[in-house]
PDB file of N, CA and C in Angstrom:
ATOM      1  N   UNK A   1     -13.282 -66.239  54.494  1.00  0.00           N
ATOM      2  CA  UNK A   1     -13.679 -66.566  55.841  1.00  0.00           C
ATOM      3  C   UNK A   1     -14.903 -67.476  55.846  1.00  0.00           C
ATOM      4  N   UNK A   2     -15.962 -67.330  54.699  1.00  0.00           N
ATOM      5  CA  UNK A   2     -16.708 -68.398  54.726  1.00  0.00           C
ATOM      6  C   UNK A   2     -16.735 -69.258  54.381  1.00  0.00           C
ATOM      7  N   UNK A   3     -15.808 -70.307  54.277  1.00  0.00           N
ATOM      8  CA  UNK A   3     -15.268 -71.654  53.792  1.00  0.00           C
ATOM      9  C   UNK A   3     -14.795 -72.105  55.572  1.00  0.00           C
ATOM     10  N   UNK A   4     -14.383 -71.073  56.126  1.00  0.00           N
ATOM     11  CA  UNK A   4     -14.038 -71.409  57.259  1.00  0.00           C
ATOM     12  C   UNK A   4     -15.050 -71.325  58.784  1.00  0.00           C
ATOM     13  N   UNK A   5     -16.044 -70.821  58.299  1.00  0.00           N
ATOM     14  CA  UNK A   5     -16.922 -71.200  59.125  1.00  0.00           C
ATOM     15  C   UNK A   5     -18.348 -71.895  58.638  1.00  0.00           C
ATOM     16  N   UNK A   6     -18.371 -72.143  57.684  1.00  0.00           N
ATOM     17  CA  UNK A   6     -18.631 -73.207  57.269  1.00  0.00           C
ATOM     18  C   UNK A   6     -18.108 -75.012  57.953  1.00  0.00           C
ATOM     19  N   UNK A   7     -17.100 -74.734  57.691  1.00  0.00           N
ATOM     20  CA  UNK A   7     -16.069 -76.346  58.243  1.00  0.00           C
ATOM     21  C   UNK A   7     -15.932 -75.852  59.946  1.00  0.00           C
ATOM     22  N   UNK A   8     -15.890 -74.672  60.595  1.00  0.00           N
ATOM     23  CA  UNK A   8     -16.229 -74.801  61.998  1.00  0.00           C
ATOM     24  C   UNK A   8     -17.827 -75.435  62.329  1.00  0.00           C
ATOM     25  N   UNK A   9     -18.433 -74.759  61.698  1.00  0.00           N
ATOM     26  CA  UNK A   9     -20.089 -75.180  61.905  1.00  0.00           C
ATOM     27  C   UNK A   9     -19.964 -76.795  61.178  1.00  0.00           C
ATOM     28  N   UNK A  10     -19.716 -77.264  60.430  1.00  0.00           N
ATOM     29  CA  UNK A  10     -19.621 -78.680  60.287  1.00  0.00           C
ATOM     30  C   UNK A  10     -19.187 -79.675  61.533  1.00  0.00           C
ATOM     31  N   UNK A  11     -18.255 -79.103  61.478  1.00  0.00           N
ATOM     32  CA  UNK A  11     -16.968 -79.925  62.686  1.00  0.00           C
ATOM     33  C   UNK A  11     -17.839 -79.868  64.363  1.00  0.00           C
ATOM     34  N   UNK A  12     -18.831 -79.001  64.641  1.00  0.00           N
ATOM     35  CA  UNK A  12     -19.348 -78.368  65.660  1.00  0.00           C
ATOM     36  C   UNK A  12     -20.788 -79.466  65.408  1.00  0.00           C
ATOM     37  N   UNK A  13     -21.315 -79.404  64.602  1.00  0.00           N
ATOM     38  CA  UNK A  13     -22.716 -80.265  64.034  1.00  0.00           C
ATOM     39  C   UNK A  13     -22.329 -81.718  64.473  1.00  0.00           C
ATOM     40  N   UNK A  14     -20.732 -82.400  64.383  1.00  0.00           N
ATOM     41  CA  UNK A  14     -20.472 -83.318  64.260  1.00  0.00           C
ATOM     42  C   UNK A  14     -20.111 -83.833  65.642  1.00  0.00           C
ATOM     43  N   UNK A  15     -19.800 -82.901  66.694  1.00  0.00           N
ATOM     44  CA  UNK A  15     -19.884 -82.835  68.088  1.00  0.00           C
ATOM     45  C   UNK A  15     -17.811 -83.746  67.866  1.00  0.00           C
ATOM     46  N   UNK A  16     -17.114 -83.029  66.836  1.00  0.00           N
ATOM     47  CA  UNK A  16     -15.761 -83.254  66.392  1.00  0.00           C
ATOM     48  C   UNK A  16     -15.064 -82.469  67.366  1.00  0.00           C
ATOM     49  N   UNK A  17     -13.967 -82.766  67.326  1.00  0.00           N
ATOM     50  CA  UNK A  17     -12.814 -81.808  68.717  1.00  0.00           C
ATOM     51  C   UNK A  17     -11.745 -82.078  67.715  1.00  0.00           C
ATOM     52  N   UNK A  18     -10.813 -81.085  67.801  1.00  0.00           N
ATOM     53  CA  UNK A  18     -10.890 -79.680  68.487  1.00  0.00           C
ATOM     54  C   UNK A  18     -11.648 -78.847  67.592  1.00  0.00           C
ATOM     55  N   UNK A  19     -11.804 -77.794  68.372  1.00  0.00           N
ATOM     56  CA  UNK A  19     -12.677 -76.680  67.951  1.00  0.00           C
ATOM     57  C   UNK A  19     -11.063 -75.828  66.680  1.00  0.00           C
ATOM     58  N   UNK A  20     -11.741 -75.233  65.932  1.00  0.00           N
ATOM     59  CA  UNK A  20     -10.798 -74.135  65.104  1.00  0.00           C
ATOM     60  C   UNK A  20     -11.140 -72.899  65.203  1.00  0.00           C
ATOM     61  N   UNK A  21     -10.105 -71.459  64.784  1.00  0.00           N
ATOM     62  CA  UNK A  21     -10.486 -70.463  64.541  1.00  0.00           C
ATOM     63  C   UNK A  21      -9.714 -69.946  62.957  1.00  0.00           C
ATOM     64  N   UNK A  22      -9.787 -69.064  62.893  1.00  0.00           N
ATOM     65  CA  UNK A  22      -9.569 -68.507  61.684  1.00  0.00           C
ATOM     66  C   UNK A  22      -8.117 -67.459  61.562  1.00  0.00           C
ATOM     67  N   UNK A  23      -7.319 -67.303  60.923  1.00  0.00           N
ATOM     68  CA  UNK A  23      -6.201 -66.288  60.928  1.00  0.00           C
ATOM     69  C   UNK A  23      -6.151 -65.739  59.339  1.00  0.00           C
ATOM     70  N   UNK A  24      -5.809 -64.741  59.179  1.00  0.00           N
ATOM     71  CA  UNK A  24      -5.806 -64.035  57.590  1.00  0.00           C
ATOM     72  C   UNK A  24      -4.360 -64.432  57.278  1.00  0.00           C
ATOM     73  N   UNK A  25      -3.764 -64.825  55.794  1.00  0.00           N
ATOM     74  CA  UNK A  25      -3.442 -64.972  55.376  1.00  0.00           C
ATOM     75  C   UNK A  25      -2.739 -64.246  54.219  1.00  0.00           C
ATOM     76  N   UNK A  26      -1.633 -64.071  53.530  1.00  0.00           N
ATOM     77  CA  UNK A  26      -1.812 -62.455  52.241  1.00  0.00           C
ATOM     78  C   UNK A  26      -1.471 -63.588  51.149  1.00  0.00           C
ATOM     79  N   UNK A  27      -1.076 -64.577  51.060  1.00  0.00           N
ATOM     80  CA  UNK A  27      -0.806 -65.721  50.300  1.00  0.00           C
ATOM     81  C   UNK A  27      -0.403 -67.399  50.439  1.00  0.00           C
ATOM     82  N   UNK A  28      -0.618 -68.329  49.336  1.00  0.00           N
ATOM     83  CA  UNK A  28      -0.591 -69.764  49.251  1.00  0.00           C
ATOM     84  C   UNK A  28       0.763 -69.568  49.683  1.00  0.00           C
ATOM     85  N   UNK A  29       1.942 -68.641  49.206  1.00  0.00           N
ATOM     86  CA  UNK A  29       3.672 -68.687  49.503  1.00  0.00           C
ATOM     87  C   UNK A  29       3.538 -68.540  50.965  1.00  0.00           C
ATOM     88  N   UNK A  30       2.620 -66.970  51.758  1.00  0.00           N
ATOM     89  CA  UNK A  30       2.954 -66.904  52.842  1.00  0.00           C
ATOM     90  C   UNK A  30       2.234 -68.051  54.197  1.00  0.00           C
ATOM     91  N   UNK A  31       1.479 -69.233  53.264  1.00  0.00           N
ATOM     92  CA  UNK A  31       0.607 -70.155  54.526  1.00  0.00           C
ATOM     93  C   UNK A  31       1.753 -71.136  54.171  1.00  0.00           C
ATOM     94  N   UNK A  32       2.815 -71.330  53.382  1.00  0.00           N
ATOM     95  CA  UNK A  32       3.437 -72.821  52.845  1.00  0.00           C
ATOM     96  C   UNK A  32       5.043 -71.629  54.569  1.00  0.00           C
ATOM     97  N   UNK A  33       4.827 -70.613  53.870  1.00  0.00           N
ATOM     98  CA  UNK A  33       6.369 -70.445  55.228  1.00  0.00           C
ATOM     99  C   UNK A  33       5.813 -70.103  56.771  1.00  0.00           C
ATOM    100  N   UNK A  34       4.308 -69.929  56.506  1.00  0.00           N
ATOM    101  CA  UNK A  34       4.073 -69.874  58.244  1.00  0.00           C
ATOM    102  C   UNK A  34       4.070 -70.976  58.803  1.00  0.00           C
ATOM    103  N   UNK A  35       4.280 -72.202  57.995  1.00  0.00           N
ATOM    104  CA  UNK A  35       4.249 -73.876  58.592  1.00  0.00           C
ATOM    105  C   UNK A  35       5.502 -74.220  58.520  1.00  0.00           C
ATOM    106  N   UNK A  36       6.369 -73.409  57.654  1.00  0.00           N
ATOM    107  CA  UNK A  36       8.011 -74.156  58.025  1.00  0.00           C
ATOM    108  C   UNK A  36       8.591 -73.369  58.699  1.00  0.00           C
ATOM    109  N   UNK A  37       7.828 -72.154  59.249  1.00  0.00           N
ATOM    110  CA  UNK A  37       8.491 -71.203  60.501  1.00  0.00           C
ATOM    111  C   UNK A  37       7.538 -72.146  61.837  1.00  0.00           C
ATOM    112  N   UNK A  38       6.915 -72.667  61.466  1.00  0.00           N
ATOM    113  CA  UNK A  38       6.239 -72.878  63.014  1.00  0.00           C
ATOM    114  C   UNK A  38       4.896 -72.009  63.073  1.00  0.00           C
ATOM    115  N   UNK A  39       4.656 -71.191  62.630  1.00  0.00           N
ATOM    116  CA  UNK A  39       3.854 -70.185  62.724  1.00  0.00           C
ATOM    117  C   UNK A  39       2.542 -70.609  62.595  1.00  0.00           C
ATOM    118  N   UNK A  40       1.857 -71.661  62.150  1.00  0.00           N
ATOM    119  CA  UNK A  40       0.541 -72.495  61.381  1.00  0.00           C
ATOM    120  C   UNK A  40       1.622 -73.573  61.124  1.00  0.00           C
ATOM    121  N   UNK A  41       0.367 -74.996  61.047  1.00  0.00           N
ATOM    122  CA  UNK A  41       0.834 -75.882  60.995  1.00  0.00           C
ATOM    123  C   UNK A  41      -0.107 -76.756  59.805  1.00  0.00           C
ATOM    124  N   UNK A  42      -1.036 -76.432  59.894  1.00  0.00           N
ATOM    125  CA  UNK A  42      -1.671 -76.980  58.129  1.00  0.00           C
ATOM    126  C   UNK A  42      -2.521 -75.809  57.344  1.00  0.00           C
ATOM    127  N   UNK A  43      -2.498 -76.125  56.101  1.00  0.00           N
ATOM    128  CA  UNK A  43      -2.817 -75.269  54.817  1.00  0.00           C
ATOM    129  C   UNK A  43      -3.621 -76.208  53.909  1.00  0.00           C
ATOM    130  N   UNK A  44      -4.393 -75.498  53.209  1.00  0.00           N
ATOM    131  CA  UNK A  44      -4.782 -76.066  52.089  1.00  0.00           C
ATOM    132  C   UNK A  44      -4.557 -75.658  50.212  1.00  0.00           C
ATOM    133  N   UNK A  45      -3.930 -76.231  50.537  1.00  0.00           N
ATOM    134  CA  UNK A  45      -3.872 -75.964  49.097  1.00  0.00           C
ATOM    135  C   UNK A  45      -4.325 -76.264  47.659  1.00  0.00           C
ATOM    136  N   UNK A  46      -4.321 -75.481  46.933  1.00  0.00           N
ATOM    137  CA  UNK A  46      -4.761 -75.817  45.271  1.00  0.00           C
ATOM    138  C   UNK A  46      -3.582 -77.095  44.783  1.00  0.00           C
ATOM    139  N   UNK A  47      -3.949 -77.443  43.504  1.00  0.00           N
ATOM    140  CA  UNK A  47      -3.197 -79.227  43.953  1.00  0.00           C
ATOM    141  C   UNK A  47      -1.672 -78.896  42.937  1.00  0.00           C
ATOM    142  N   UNK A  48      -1.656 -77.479  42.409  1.00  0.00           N
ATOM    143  CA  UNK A  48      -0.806 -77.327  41.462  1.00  0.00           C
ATOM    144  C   UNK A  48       0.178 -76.639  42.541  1.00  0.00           C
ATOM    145  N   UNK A  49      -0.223 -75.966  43.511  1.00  0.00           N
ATOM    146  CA  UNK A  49       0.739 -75.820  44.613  1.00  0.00           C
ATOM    147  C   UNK A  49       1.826 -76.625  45.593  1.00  0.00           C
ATOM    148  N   UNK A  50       0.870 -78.222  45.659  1.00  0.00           N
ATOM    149  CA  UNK A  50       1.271 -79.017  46.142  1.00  0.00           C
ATOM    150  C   UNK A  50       2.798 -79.213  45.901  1.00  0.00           C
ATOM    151  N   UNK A  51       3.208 -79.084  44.846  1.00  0.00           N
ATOM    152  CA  UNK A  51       4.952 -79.623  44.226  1.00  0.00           C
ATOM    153  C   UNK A  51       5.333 -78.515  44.823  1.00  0.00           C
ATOM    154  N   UNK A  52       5.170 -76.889  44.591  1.00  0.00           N
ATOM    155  CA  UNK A  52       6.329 -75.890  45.079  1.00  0.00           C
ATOM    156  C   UNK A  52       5.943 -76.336  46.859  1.00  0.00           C
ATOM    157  N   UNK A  53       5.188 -76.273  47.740  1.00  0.00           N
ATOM    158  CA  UNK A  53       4.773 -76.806  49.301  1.00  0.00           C
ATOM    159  C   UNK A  53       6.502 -78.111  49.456  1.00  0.00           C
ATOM    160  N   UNK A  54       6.350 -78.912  48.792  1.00  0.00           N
ATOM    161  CA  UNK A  54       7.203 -79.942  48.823  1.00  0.00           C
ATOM    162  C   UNK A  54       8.331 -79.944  48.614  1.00  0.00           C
ATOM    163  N   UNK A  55       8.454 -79.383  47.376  1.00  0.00           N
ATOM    164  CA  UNK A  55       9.867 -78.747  47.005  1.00  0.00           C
ATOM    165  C   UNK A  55      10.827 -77.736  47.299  1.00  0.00           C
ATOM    166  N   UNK A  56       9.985 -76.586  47.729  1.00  0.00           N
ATOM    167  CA  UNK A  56      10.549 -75.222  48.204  1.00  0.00           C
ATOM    168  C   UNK A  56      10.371 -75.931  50.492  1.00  0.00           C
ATOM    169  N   UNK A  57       9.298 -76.079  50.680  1.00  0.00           N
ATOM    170  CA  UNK A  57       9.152 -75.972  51.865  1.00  0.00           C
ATOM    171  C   UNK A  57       9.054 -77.137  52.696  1.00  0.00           C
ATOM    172  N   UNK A  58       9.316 -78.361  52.204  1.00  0.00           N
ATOM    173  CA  UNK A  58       9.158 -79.724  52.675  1.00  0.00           C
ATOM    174  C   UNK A  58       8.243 -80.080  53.257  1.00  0.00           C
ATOM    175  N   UNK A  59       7.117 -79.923  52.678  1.00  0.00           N
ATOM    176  CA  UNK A  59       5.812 -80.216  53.087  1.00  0.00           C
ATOM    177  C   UNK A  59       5.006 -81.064  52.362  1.00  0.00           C
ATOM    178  N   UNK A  60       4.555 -82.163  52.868  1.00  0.00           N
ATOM    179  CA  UNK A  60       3.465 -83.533  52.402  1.00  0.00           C
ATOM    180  C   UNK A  60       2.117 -83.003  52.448  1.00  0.00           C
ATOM    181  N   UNK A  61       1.443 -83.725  51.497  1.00  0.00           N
ATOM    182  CA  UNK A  61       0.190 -84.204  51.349  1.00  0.00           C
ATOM    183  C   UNK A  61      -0.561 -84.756  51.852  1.00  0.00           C
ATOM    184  N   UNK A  62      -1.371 -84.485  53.184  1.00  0.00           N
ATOM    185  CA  UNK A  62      -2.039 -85.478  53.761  1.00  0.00           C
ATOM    186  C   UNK A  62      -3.857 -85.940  53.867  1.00  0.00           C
ATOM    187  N   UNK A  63      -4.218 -84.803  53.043  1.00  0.00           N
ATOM    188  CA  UNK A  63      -5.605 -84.972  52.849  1.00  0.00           C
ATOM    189  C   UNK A  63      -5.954 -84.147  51.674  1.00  0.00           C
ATOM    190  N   UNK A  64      -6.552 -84.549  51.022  1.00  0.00           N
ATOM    191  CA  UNK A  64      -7.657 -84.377  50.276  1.00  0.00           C
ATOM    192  C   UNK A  64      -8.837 -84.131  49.939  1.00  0.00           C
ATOM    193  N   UNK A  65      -9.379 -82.911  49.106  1.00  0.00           N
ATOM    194  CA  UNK A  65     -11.507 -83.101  48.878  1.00  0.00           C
ATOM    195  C   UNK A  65     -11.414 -82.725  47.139  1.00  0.00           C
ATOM    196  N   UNK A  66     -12.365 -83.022  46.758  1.00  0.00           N
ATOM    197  CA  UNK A  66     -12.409 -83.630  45.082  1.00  0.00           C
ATOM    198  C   UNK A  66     -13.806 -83.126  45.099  1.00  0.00           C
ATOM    199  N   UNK A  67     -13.924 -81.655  44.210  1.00  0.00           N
ATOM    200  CA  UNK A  67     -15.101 -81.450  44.126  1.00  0.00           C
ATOM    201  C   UNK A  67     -15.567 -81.505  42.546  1.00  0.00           C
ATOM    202  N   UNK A  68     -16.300 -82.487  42.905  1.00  0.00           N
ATOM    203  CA  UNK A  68     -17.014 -83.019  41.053  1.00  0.00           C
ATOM    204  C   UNK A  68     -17.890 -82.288  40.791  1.00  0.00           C
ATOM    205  N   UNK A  69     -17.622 -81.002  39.736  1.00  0.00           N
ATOM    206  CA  UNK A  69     -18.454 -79.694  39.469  1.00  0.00           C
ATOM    207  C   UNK A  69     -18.439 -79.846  37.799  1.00  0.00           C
ATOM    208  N   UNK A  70     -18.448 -81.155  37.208  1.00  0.00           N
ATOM    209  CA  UNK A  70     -18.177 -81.239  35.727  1.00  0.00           C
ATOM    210  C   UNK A  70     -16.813 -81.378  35.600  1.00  0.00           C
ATOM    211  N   UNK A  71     -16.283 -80.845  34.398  1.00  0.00           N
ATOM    212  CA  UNK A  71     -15.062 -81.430  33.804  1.00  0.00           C
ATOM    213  C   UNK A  71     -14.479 -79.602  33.733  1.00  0.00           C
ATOM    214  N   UNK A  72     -13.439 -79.334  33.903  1.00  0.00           N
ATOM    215  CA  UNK A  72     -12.375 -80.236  35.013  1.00  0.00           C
ATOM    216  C   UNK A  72     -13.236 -80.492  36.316  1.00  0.00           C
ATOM    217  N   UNK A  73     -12.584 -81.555  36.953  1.00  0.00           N
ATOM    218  CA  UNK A  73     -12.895 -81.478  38.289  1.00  0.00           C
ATOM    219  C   UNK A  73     -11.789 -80.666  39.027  1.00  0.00           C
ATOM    220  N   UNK A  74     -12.155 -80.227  40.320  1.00  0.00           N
ATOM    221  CA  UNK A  74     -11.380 -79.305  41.207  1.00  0.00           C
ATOM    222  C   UNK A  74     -10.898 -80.324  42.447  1.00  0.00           C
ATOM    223  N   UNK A  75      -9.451 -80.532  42.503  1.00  0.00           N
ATOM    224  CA  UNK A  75      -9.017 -81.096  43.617  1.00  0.00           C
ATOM    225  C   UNK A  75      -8.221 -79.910  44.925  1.00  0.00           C
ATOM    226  N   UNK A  76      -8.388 -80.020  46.308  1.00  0.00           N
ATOM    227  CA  UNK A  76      -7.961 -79.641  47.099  1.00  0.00           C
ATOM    228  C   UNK A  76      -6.907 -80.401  47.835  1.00  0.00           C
ATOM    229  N   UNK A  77      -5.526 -79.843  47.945  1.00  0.00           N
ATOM    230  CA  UNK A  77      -4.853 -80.809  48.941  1.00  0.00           C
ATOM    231  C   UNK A  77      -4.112 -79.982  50.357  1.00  0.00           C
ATOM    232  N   UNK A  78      -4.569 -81.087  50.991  1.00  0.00           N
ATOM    233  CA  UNK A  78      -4.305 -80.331  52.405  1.00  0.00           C
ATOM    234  C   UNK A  78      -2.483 -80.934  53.180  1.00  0.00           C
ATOM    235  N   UNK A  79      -1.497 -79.864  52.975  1.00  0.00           N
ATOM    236  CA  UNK A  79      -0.431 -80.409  53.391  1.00  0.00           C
ATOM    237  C   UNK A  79       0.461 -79.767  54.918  1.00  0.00           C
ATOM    238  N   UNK A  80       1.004 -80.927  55.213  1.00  0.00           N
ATOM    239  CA  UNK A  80       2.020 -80.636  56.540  1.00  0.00           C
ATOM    240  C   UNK A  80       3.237 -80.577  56.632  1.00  0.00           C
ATOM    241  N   UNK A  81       4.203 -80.202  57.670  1.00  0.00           N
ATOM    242  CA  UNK A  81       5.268 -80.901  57.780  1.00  0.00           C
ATOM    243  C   UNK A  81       5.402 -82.348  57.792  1.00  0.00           C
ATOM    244  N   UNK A  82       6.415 -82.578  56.945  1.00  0.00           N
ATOM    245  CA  UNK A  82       6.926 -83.932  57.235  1.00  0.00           C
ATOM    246  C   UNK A  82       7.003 -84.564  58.027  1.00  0.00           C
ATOM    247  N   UNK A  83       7.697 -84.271  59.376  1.00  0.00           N
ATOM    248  CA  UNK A  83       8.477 -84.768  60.495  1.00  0.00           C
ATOM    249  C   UNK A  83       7.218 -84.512  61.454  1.00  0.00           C
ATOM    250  N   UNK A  84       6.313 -84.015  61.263  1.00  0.00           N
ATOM    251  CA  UNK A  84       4.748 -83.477  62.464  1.00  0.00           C
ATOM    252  C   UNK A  84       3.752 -84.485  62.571  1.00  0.00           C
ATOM    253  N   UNK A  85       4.433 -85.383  63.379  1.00  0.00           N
ATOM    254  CA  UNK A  85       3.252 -86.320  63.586  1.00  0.00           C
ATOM    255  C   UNK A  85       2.035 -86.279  64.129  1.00  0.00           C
ATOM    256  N   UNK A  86       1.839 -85.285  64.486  1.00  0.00           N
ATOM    257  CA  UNK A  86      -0.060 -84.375  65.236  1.00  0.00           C
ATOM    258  C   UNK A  86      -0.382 -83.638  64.450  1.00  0.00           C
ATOM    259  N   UNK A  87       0.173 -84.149  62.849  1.00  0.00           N
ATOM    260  CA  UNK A  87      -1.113 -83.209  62.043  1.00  0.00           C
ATOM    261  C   UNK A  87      -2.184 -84.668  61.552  1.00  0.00           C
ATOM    262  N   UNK A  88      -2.234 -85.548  62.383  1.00  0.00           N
ATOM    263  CA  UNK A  88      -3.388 -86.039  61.631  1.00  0.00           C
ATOM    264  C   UNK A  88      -4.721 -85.347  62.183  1.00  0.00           C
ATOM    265  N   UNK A  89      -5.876 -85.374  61.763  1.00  0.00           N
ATOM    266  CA  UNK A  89      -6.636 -84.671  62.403  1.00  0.00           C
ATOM    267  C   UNK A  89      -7.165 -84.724  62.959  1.00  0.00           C
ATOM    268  N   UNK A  90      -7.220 -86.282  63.782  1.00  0.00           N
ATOM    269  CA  UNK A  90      -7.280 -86.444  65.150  1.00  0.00           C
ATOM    270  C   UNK A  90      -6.986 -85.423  66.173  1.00  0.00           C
ATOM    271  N   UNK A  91      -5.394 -85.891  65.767  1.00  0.00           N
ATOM    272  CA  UNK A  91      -4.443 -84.716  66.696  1.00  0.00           C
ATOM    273  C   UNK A  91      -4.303 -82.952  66.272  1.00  0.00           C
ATOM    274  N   UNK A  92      -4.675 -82.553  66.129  1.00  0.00           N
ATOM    275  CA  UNK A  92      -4.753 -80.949  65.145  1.00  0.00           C
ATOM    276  C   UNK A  92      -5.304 -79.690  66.781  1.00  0.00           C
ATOM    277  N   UNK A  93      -5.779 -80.288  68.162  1.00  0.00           N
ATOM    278  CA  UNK A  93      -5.656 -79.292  69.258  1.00  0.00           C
ATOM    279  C   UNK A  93      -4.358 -78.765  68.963  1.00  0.00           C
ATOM    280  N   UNK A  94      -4.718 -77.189  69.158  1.00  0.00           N
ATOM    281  CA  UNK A  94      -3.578 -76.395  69.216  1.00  0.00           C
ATOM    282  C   UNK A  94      -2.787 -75.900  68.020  1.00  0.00           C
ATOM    283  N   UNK A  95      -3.269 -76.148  66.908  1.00  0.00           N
ATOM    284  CA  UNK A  95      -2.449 -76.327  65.270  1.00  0.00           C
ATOM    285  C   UNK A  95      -3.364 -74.905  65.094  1.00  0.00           C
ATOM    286  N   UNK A  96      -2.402 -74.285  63.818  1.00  0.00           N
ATOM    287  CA  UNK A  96      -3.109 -73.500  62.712  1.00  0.00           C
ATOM    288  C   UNK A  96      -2.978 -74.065  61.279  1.00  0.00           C
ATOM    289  N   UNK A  97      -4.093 -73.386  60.768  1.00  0.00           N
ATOM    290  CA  UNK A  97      -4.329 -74.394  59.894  1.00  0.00           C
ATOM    291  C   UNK A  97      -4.449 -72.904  58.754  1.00  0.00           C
ATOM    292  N   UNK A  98      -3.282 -72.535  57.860  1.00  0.00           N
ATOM    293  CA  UNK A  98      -3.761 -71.347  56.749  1.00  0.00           C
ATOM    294  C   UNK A  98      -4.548 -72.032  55.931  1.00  0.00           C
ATOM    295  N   UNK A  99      -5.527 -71.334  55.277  1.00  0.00           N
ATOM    296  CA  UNK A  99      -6.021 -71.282  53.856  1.00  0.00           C
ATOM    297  C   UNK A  99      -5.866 -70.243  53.041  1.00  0.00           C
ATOM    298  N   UNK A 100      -5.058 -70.026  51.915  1.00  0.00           N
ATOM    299  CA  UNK A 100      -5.001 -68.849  51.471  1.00  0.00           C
ATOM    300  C   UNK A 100      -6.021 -68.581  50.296  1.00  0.00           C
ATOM    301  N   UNK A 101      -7.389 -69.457  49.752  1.00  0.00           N
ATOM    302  CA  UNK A 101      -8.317 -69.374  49.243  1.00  0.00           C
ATOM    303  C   UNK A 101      -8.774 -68.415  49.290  1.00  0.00           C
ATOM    304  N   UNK A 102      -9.154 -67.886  50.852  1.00  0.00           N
ATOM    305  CA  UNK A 102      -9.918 -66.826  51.359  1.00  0.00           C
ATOM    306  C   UNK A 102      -9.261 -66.158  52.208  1.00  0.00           C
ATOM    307  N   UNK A 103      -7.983 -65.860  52.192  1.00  0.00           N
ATOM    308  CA  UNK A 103      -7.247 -65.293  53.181  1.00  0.00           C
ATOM    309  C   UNK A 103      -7.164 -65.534  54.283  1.00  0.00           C
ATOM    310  N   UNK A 104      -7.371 -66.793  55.118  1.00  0.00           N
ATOM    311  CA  UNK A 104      -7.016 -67.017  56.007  1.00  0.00           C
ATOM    312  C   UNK A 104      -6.655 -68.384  56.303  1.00  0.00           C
ATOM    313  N   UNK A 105      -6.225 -68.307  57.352  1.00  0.00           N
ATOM    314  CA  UNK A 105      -5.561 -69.691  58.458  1.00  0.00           C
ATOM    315  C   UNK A 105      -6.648 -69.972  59.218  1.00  0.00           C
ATOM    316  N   UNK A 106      -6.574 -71.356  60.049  1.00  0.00           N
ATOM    317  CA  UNK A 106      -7.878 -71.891  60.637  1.00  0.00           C
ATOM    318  C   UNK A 106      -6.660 -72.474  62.098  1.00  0.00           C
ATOM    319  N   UNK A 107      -7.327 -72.317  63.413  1.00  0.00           N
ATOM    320  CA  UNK A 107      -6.766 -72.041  65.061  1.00  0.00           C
ATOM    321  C   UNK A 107      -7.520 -73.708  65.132  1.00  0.00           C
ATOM    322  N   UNK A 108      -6.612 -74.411  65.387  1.00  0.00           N
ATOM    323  CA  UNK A 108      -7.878 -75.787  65.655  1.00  0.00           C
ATOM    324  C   UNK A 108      -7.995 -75.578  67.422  1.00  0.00           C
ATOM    325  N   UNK A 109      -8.968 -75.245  68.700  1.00  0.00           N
ATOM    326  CA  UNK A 109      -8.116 -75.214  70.049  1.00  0.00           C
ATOM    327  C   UNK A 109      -8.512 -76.764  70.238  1.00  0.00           C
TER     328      UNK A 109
END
């Protein structure tokens, strides 16, 4: 949960819209089928997840964060439906957003 209010208090500092909230999560499998049920609509994922997201659940890649902590570096990728043209994050009012890092999903209103 504190990764996620963290990036609310960012997004809020930045005077950014929409606002988010938070939803729990029990896994990376169960945030990749709450977005191909409709249920949440973006996730973040670890980048080795990215292929089963795509493969099992038809879900793209649309953002990225690259945290340079030495060698390895740690990449994050943030993916959607395919066919969902309001997940850019412009458009993200009204979306959920899982993270299963910390057990939860993020409410953008």
């Amino acid at each position: 949960m504190e990764k996620c209010i963290k990036m609310r208090t960012a997004l809020k500092a930045q005077l950014l819209k929409p606002e988010m909230s938070c939803h729990k999560a029990h896994s990376h499998i169960n945030c990749m089928q709450a977005i191909q049920s409709g249920l949440a609509d973006v996730t973040v994922l670890d980048a080795g997840d990215v292929y089963t997201a795509g493969l099992q659940y038809n879900l793209i890649p649309f953002i990225s964060e690259i945290y340079n902590l030495g060698v390895p570096e740690y990449y994050v990728i943030a993916v959607a439906k395919e066919e969902d043209p309001s997940t850019e994050l412009t458009y993200l009012k009204g979306k959920y957003m899982v993270y299963f890092g910390i057990w939860i999903n993020i409410w953008f209103q």
